[in-house]
Structure formats: structure tokens, C-alpha cells
C-alpha atoms as a PDB file:
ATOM      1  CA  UNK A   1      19.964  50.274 -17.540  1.00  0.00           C
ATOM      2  CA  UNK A   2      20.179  49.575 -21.077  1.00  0.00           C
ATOM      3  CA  UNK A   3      19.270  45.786 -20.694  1.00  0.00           C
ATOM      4  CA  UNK A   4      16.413  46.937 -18.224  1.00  0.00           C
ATOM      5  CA  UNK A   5      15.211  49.145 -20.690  1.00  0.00           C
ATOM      6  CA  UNK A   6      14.957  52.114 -18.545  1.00  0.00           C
ATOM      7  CA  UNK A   7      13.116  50.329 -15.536  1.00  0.00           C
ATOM      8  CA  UNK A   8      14.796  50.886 -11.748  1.00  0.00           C
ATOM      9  CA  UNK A   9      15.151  46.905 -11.885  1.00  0.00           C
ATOM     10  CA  UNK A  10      16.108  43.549 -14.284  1.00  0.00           C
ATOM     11  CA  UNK A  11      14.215  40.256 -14.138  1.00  0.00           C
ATOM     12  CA  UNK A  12      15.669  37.023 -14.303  1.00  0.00           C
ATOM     13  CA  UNK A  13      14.083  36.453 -17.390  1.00  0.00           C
ATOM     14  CA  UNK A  14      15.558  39.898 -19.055  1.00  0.00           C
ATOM     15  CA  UNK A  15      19.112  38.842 -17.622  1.00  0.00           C
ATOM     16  CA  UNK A  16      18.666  35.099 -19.261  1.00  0.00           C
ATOM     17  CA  UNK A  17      17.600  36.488 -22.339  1.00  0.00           C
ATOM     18  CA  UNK A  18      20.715  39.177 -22.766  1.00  0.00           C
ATOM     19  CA  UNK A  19      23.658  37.879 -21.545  1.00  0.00           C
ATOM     20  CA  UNK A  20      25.818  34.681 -22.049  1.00  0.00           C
ATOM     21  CA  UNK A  21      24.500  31.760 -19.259  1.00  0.00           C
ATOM     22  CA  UNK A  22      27.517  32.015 -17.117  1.00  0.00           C
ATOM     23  CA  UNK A  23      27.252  35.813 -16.950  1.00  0.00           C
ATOM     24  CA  UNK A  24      23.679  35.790 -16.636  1.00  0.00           C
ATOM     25  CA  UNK A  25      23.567  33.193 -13.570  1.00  0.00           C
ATOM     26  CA  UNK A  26      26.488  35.162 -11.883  1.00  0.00           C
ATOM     27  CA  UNK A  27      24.542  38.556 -12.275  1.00  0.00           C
ATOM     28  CA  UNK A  28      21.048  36.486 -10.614  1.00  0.00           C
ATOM     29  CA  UNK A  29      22.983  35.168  -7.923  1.00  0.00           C
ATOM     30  CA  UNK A  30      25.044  37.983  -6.748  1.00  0.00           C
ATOM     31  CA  UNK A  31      21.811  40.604  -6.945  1.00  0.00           C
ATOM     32  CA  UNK A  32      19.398  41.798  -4.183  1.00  0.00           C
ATOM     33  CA  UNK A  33      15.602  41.423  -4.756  1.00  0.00           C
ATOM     34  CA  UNK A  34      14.588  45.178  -5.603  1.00  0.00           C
ATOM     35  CA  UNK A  35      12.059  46.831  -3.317  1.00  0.00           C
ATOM     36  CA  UNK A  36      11.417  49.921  -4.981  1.00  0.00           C
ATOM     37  CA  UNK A  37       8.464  52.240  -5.323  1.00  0.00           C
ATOM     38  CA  UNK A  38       7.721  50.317  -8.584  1.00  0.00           C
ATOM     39  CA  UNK A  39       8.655  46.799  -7.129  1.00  0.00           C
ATOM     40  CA  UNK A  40       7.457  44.022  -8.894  1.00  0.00           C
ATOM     41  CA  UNK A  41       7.701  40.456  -7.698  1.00  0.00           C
ATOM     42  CA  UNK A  42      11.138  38.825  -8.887  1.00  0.00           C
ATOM     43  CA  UNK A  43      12.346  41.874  -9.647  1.00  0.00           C
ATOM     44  CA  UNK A  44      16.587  42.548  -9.307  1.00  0.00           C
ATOM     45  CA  UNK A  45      18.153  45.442  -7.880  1.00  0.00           C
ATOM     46  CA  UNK A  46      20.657  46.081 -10.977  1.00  0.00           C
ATOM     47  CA  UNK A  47      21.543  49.348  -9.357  1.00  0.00           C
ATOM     48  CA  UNK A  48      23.153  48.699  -6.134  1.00  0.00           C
ATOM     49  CA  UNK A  49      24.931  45.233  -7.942  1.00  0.00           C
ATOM     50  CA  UNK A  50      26.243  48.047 -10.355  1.00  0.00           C
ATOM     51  CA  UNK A  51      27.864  49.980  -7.880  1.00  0.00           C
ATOM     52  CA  UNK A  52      29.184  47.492  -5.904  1.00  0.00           C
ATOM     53  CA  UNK A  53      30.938  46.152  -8.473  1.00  0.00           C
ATOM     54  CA  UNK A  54      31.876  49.561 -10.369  1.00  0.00           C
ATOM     55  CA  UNK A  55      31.084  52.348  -8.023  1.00  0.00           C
ATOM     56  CA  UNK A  56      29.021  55.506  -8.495  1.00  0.00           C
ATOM     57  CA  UNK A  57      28.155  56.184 -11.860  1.00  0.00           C
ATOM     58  CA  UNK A  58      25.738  57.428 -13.722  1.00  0.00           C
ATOM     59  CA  UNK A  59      24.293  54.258 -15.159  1.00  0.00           C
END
């Protein structure tokens, strides 16, 4: 949520911009496009990817 800054989704461009390539392209290719209430067009569902790969949490 951090790297989102506090938005219910990431862009490709945030996830790019913060984290190492090989990170960042295994984050964009393992994520769901994020349909939201406040769904914007590109947008990445950071949430559920979270807690698939950690469980529930309170990120």
C-alpha cells in the first residue's frame, strides 16, 4: 500500500518506478486488472496479488 501511496490499486508505471526490473515485471505479470469503485484504466489489483502470495493481512 505503501508503494500505491494509499490508493486500492498500483500502476505499471508506479511498480516500474519502485522496484528492481525483474521484481517489477514479475509483480505486472502475475496481477489482476483492478475493477474497483475507483477503477482507473491500467490499474493493478495489488490487494488480492498480496494475499495470494502472503495471506490476510492488514496491508
Amino acid at each position: 500500500k505503501i508503494l500505491a501511496g494509499d490508493k486500492n490499486y498500483i500502476s505499471v508505471e508506479e511498480l516500474r518506478r519502485e522496484l528492481p526490473p525483474e521484481q517489477a515485471e514479475y509483480c505486472i505479470a502475475r496481477m489482476a486488472p483492478f475493477t474497483g469503485p475507483d477503477f482507473v484504466p491500467g490499474a493493478l489489483d495489488y490487494m488480492s496479488f498480496s494475499t495470494a502470495l502472503y495471506g490476510e493481512s492488514d496491508l
